[in-house]
C-alpha atoms as a PDB file:
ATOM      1  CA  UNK A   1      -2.156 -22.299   1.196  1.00  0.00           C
ATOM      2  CA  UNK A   2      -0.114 -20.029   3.657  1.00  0.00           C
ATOM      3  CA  UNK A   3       2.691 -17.299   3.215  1.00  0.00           C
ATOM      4  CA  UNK A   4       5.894 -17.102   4.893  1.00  0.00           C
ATOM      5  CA  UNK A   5       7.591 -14.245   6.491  1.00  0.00           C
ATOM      6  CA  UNK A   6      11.276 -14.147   6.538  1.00  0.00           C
ATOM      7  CA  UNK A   7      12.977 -11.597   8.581  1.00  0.00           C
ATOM      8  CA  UNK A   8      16.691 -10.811   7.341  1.00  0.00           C
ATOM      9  CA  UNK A   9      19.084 -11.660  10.030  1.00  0.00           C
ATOM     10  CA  UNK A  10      20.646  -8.227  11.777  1.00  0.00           C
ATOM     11  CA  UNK A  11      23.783  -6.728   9.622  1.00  0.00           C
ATOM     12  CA  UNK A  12      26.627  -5.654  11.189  1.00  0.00           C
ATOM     13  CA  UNK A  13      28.174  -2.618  10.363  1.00  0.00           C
ATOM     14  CA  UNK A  14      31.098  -3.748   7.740  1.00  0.00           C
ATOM     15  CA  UNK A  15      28.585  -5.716   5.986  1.00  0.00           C
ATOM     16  CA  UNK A  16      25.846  -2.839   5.895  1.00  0.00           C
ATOM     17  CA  UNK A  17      26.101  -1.503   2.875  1.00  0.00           C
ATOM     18  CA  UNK A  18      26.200  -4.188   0.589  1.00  0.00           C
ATOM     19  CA  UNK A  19      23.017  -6.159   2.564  1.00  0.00           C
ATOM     20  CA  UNK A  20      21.482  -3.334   2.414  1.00  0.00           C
ATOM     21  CA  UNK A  21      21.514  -2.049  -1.281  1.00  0.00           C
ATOM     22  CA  UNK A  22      20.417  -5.702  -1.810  1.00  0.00           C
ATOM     23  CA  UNK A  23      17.306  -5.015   0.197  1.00  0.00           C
ATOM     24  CA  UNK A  24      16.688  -1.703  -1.940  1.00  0.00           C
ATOM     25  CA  UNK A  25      17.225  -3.599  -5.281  1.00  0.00           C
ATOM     26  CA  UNK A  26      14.330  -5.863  -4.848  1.00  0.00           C
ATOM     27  CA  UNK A  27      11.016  -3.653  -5.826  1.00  0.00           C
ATOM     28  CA  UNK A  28       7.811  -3.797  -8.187  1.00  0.00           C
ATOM     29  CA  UNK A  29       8.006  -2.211 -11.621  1.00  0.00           C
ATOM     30  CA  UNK A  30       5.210  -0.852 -13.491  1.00  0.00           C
ATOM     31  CA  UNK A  31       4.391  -2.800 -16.875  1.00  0.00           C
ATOM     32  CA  UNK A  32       5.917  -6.009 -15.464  1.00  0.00           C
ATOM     33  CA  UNK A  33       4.141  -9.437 -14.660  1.00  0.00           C
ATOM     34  CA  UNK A  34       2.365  -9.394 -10.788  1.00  0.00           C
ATOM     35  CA  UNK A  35       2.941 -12.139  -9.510  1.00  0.00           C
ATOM     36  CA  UNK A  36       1.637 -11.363  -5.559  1.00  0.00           C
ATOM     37  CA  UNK A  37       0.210  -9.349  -3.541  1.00  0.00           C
ATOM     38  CA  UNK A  38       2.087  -7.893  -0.695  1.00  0.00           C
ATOM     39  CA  UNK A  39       1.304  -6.772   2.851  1.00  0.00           C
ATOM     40  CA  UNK A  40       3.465  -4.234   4.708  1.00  0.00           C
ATOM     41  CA  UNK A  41       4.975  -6.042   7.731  1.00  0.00           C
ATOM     42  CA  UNK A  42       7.637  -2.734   8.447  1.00  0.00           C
ATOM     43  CA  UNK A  43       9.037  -0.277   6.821  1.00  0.00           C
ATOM     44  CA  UNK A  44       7.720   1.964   4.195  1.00  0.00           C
ATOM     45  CA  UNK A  45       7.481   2.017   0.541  1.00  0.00           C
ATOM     46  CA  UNK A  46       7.151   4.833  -2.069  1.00  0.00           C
ATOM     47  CA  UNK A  47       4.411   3.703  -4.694  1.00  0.00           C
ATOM     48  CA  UNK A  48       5.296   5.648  -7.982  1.00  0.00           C
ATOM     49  CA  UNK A  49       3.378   6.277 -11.162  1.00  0.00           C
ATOM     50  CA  UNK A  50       4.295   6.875 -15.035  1.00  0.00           C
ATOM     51  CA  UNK A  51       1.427   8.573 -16.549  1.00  0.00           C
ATOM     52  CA  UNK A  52       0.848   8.744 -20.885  1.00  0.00           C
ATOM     53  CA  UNK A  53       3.126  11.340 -22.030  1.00  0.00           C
ATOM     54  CA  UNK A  54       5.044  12.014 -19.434  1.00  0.00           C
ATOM     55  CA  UNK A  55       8.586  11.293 -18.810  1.00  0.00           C
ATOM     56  CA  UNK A  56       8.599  11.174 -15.053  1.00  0.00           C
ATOM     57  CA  UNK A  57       7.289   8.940 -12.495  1.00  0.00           C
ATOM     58  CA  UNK A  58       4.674  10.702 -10.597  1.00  0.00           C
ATOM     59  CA  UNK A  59       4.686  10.276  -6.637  1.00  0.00           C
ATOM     60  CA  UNK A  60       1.306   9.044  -5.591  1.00  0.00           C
ATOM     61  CA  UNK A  61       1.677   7.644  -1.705  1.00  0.00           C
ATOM     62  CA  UNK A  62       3.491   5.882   0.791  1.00  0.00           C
ATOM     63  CA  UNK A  63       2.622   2.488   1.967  1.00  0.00           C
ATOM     64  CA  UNK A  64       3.227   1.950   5.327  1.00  0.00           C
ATOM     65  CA  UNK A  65       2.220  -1.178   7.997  1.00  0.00           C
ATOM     66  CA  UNK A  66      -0.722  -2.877   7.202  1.00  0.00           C
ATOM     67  CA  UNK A  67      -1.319  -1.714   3.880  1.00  0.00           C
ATOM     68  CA  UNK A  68      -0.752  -3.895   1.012  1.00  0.00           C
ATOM     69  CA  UNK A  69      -0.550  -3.410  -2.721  1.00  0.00           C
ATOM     70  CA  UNK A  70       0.217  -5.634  -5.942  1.00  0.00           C
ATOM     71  CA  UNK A  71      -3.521  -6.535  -6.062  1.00  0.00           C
ATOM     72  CA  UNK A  72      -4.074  -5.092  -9.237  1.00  0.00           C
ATOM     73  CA  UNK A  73      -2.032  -7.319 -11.085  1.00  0.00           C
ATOM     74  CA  UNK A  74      -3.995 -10.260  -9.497  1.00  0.00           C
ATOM     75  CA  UNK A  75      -7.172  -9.309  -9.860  1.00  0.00           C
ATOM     76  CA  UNK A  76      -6.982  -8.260 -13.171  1.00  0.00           C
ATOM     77  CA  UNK A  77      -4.198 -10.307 -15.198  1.00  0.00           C
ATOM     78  CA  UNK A  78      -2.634  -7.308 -16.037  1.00  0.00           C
ATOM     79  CA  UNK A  79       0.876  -5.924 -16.142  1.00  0.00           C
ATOM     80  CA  UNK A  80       1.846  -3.630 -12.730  1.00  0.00           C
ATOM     81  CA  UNK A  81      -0.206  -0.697 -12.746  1.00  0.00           C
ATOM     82  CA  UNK A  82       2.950   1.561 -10.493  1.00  0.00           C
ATOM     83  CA  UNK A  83       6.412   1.137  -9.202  1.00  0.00           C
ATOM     84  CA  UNK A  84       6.720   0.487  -5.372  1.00  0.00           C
ATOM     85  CA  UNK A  85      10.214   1.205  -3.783  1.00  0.00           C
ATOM     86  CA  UNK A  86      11.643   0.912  -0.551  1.00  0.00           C
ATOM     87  CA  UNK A  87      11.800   3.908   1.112  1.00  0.00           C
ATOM     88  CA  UNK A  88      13.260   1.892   3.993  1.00  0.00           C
ATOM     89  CA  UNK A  89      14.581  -1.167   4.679  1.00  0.00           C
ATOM     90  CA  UNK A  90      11.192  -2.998   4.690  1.00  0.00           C
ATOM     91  CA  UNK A  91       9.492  -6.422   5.486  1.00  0.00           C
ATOM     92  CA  UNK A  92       6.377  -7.387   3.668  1.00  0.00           C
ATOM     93  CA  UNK A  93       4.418 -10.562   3.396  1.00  0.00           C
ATOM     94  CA  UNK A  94       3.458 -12.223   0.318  1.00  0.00           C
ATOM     95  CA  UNK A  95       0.852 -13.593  -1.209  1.00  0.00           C
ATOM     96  CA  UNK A  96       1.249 -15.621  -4.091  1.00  0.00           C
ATOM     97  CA  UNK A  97      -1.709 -15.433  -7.126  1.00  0.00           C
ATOM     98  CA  UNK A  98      -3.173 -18.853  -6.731  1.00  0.00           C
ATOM     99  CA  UNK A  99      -3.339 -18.502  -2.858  1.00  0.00           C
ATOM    100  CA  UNK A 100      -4.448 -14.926  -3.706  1.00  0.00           C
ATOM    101  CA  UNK A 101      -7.701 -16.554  -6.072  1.00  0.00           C
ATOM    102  CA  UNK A 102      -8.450 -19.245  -3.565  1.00  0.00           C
ATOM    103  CA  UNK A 103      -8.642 -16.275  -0.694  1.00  0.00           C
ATOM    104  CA  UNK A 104      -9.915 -13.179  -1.950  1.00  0.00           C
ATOM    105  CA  UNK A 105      -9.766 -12.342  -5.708  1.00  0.00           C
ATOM    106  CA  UNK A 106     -14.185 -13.164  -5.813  1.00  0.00           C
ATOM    107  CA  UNK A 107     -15.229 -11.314  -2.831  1.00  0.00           C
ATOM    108  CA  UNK A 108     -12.689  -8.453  -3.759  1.00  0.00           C
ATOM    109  CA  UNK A 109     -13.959  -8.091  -7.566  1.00  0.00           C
ATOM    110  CA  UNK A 110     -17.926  -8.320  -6.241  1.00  0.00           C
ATOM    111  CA  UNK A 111     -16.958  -5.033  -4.771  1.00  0.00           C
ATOM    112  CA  UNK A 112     -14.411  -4.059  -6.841  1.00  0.00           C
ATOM    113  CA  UNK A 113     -17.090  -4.106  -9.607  1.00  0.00           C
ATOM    114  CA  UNK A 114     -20.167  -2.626  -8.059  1.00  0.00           C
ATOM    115  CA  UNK A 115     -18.231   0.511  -7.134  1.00  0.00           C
ATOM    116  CA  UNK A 116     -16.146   0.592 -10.310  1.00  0.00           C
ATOM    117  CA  UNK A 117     -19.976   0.755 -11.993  1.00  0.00           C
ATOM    118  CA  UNK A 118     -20.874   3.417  -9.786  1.00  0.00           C
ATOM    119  CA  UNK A 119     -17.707   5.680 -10.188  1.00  0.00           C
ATOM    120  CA  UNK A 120     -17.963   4.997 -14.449  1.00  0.00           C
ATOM    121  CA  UNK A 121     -21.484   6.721 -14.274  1.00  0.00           C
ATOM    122  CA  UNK A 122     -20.127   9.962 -12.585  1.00  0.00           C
ATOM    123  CA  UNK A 123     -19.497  12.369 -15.106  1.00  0.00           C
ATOM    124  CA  UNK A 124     -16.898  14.486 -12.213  1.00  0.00           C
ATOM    125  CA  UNK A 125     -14.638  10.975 -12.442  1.00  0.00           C
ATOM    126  CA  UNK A 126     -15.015  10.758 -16.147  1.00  0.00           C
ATOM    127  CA  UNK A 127     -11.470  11.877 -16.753  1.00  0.00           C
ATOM    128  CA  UNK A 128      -9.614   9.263 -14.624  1.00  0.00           C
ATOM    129  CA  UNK A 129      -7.617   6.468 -15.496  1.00  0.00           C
ATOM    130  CA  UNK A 130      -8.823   3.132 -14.532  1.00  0.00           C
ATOM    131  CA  UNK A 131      -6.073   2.058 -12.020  1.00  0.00           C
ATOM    132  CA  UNK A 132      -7.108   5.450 -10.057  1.00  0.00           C
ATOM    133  CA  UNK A 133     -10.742   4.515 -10.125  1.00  0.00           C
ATOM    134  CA  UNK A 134      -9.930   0.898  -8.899  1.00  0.00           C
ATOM    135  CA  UNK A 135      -7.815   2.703  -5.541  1.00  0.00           C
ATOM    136  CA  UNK A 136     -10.696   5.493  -5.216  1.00  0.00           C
ATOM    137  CA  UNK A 137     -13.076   2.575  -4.765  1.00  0.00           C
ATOM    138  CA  UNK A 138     -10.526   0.366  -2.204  1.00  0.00           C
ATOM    139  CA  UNK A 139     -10.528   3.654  -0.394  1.00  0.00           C
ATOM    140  CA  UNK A 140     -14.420   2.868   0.214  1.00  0.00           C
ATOM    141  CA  UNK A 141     -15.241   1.900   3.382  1.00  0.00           C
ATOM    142  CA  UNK A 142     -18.896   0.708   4.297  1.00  0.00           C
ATOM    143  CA  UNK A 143     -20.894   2.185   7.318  1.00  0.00           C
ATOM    144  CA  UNK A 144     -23.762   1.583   8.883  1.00  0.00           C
ATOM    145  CA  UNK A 145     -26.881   3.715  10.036  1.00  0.00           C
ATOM    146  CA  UNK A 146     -30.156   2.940  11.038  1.00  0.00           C
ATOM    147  CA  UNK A 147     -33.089   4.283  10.755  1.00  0.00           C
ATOM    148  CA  UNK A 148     -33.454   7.975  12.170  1.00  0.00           C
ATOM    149  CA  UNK A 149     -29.785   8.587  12.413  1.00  0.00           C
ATOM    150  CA  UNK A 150     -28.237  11.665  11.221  1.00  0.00           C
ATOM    151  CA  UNK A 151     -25.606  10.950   8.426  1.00  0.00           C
ATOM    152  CA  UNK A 152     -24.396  14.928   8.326  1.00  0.00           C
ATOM    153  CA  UNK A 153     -25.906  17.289   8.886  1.00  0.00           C
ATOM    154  CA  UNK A 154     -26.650  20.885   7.090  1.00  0.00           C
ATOM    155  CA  UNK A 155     -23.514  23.221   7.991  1.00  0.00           C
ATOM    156  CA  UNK A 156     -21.391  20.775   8.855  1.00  0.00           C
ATOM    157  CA  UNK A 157     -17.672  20.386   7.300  1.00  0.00           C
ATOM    158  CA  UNK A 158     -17.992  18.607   4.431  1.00  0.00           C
ATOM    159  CA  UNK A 159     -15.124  15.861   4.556  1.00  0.00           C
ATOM    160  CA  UNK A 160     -16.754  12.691   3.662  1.00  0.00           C
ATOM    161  CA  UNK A 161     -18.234  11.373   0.620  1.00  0.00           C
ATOM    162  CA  UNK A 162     -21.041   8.959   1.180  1.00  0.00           C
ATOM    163  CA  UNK A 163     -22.356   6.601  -1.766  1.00  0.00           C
ATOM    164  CA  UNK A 164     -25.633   4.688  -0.345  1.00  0.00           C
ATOM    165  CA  UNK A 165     -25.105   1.468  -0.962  1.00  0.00           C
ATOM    166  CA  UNK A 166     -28.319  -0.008   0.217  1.00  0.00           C
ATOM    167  CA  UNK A 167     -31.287   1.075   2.055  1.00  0.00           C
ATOM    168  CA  UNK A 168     -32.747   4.625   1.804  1.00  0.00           C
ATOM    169  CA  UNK A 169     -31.971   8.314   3.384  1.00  0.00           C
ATOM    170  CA  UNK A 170     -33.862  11.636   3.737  1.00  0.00           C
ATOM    171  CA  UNK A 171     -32.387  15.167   3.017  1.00  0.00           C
ATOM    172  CA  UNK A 172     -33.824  17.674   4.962  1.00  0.00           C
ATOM    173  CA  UNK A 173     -32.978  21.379   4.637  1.00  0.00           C
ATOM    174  CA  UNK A 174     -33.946  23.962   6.811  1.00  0.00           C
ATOM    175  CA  UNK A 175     -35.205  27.321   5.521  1.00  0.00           C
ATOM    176  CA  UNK A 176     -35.355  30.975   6.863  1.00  0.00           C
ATOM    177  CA  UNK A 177     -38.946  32.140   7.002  1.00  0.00           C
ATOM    178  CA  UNK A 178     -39.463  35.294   5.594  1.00  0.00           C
END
């Protein structure tokens, strides 16, 4: 099981615009089959969203190296959740869905799962859609402390949301005497 990249060969300047409309044809559509996942080689792409009732596509991010999306589809047998379009000429690897099961899709859905679970039980989340609960819980990412270690501390920012995962933690919270 492997994937291929291809880059397209340079285009010269008569031959630019048709080569390159081609490249901005090719892109994902929401409610179509997924057929792989894709990796950003170069380039960016503008992920798009049609909510219920409403006639627009809604903006939600840009994917840019490194980041991949089309996993969705994959993991759950289900139609494209968003629209991806090429903001730029881009390059991205695929990943075709058998490769995809053989690779990733049980060691992706173990987590997947456990912090879909978690993010079902909290009444704040209660109002989102599933795809946006799936992408809150990709944008987990697992740290580790050990014992003694501060995690934050009271007056501090607030910028990070911690879930613990395993293990245990103290809250302390100092008070004014009198």
């Amino acid at each position: 099981c492997f994937f291929l990249m291809i880059r397209p060969p340079p285009i010269s300047p008569q031959s630019r615009s048709s080569a390159a409309s081609d490249v901005y044809k090719r892109q994902i559509k929401q409610g179509e089959d997924g057929d792989n996942l894709y990796i950003v080689d170069s380039g960016e792409l503008e992920c798009y969203k049609r909510f219920p009732g409403k006639e627009e596509e809604t903006f939600l991010k840009v994917y840019q190296p490194g980041e991949s999306f089309g996993e969705l589809a994959l993991l759950y047998n289900a139609p494209r959740a968003a629209t991806i379009k090429a903001k730029s000429e881009a390059i991205c690897f695929a990943l075709d869905r058998e490769c995809f099961n053989n690779i990733v899709k049980d060691a992706a859905m173990r987590k997947r799962d456990q912090y879909e679970k978690f993010l079902n039980q909290v009444e704040l989340l209660e109002t989102m859609d599933p795809y946006e609960k799936v992408k809150l819980a990709d944008a987990f990412k697992p740290l580790t402390f050990s014992s003694g270690d501060y995690i934050v501390k009271q007056g501090d920012q607030g910028e990070t949301f911690f879930i613990i995962e395993s293990g245990q933690a103290q809250a302390l919270k100092q008070v004014q005497a009198c």
